[in-house]
C-alpha atoms as a PDB file:
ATOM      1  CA  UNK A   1      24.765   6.335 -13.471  1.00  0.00           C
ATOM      2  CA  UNK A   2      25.208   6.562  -9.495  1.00  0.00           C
ATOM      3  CA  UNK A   3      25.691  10.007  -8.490  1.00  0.00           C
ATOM      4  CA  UNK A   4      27.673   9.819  -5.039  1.00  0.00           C
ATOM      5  CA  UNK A   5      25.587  11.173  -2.325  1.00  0.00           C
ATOM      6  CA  UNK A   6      22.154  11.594  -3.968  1.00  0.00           C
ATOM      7  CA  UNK A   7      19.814   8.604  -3.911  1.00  0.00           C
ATOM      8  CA  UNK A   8      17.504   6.995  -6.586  1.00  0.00           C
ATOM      9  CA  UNK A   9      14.973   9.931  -6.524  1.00  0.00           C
ATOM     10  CA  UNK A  10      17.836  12.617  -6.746  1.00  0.00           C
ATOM     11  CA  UNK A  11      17.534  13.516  -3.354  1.00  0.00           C
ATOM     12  CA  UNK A  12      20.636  14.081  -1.312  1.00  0.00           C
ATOM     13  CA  UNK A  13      21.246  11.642   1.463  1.00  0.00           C
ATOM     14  CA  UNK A  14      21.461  12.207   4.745  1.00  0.00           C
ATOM     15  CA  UNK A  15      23.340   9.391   6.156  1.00  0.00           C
ATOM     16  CA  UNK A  16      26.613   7.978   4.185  1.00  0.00           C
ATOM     17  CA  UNK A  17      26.820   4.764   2.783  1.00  0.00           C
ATOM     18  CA  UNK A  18      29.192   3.512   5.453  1.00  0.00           C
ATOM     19  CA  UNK A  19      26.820   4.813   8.562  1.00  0.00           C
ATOM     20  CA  UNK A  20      24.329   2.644   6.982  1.00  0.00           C
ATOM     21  CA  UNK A  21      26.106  -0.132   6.875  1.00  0.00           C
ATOM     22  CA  UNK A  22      27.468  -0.060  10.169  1.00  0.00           C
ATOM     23  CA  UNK A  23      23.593   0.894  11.782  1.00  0.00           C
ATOM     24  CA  UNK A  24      22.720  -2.667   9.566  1.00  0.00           C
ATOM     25  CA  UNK A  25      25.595  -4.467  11.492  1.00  0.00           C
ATOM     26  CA  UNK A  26      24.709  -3.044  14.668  1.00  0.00           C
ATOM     27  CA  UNK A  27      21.492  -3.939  14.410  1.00  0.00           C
ATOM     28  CA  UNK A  28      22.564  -7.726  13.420  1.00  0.00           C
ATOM     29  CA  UNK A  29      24.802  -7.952  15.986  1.00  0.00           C
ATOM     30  CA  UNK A  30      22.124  -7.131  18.401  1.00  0.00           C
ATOM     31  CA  UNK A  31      20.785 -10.662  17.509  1.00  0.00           C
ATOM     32  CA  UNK A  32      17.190  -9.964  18.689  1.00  0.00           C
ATOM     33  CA  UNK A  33      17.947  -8.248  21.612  1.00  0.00           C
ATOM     34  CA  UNK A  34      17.148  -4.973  20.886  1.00  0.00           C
ATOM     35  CA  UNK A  35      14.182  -3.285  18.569  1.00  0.00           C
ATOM     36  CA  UNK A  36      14.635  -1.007  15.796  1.00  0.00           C
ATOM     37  CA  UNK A  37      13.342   1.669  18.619  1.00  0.00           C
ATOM     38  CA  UNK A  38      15.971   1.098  20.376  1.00  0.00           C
ATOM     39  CA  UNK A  39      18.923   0.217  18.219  1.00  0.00           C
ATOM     40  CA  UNK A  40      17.930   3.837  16.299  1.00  0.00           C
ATOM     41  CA  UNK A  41      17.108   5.598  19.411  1.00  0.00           C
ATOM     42  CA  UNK A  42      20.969   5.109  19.783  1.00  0.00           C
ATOM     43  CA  UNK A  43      21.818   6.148  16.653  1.00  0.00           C
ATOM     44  CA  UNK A  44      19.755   8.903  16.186  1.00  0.00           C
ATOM     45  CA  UNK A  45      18.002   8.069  13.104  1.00  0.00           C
ATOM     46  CA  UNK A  46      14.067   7.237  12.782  1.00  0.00           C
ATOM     47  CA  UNK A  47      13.280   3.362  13.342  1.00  0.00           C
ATOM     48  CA  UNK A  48      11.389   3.291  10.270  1.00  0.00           C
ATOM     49  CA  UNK A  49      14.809   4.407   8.390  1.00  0.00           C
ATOM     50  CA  UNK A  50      16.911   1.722  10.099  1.00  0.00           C
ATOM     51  CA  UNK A  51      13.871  -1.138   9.397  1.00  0.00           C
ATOM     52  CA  UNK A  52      14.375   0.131   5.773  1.00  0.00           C
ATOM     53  CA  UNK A  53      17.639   0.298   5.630  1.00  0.00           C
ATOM     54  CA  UNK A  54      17.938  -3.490   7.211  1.00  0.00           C
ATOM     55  CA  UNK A  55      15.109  -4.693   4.715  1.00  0.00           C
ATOM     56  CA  UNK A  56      16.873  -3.353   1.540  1.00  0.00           C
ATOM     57  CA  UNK A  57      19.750  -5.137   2.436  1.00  0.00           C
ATOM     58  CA  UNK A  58      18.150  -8.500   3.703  1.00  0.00           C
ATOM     59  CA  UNK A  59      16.226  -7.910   0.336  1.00  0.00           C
ATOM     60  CA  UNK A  60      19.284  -7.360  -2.110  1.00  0.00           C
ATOM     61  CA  UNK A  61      20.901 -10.882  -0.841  1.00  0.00           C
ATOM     62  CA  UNK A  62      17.363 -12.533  -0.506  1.00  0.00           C
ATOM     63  CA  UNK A  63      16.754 -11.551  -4.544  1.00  0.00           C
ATOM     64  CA  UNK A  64      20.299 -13.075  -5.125  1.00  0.00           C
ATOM     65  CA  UNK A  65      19.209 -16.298  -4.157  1.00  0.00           C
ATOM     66  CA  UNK A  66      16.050 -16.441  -5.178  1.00  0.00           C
ATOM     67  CA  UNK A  67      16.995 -15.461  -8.521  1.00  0.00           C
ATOM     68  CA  UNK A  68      19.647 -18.385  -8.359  1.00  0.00           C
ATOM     69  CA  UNK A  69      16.627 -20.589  -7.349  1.00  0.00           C
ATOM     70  CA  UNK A  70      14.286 -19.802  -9.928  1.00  0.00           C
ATOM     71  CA  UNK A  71      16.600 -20.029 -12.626  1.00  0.00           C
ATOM     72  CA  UNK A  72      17.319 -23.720 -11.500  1.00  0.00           C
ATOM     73  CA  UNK A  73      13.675 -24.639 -11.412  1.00  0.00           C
ATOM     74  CA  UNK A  74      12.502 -23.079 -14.745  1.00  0.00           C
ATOM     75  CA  UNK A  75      15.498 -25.386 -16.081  1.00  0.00           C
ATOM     76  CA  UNK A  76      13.914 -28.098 -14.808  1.00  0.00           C
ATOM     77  CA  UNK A  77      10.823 -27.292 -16.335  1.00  0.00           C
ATOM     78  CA  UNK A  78       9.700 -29.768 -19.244  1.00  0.00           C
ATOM     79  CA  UNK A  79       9.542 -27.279 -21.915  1.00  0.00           C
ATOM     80  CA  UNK A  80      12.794 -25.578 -20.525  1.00  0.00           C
ATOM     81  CA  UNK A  81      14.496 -26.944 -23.801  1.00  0.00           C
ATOM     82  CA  UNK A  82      11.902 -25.347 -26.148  1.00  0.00           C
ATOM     83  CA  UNK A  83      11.641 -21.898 -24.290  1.00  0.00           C
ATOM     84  CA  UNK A  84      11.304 -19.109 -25.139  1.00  0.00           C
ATOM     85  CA  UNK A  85       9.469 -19.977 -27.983  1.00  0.00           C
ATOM     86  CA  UNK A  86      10.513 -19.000 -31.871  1.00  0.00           C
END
């Protein structure tokens, strides 16, 4: 169960969803340009907490794929057909 406004450790959070989101897109659209220093320097928030915020969701669509990926390569595994075992 997701409570709204408190995050995985029960703690209430400090920035909404949507200001993350849009502090991740501001940060992508910066394309390099700018560090986290700066980019949260504008927003206000600590550039360890943007960096997180940034790696989480990198992370979330990174584990997509490479979920995706392994599941194609343990198929192609010679034993694929006989795992797990009985």
């Amino acid at each position: 169960m997701v409570l709204e406004g408190v995050d995985l450790y029960g703690t209430a959070l400090k920035y909404s969803p949507e200001f993350r989101s849009d502090a991740i897109a501001l940060w992508r659209a910066s394309a390099g340009r700018r560090t986290f220093k700066d980019v949260a320097a504008n927003l206000n928030v600590n550039p360890e907490t943007l960096r997180m915020w940034v790696r989480d969701a990198d992370g979330s669509a990174r584990s997509a794929r490479a979920s995706a990926a392994n599941c194609a390569r343990r198929r192609s595994w010679p034993w694929a057909s006989r795992w797990p075992p009985n």
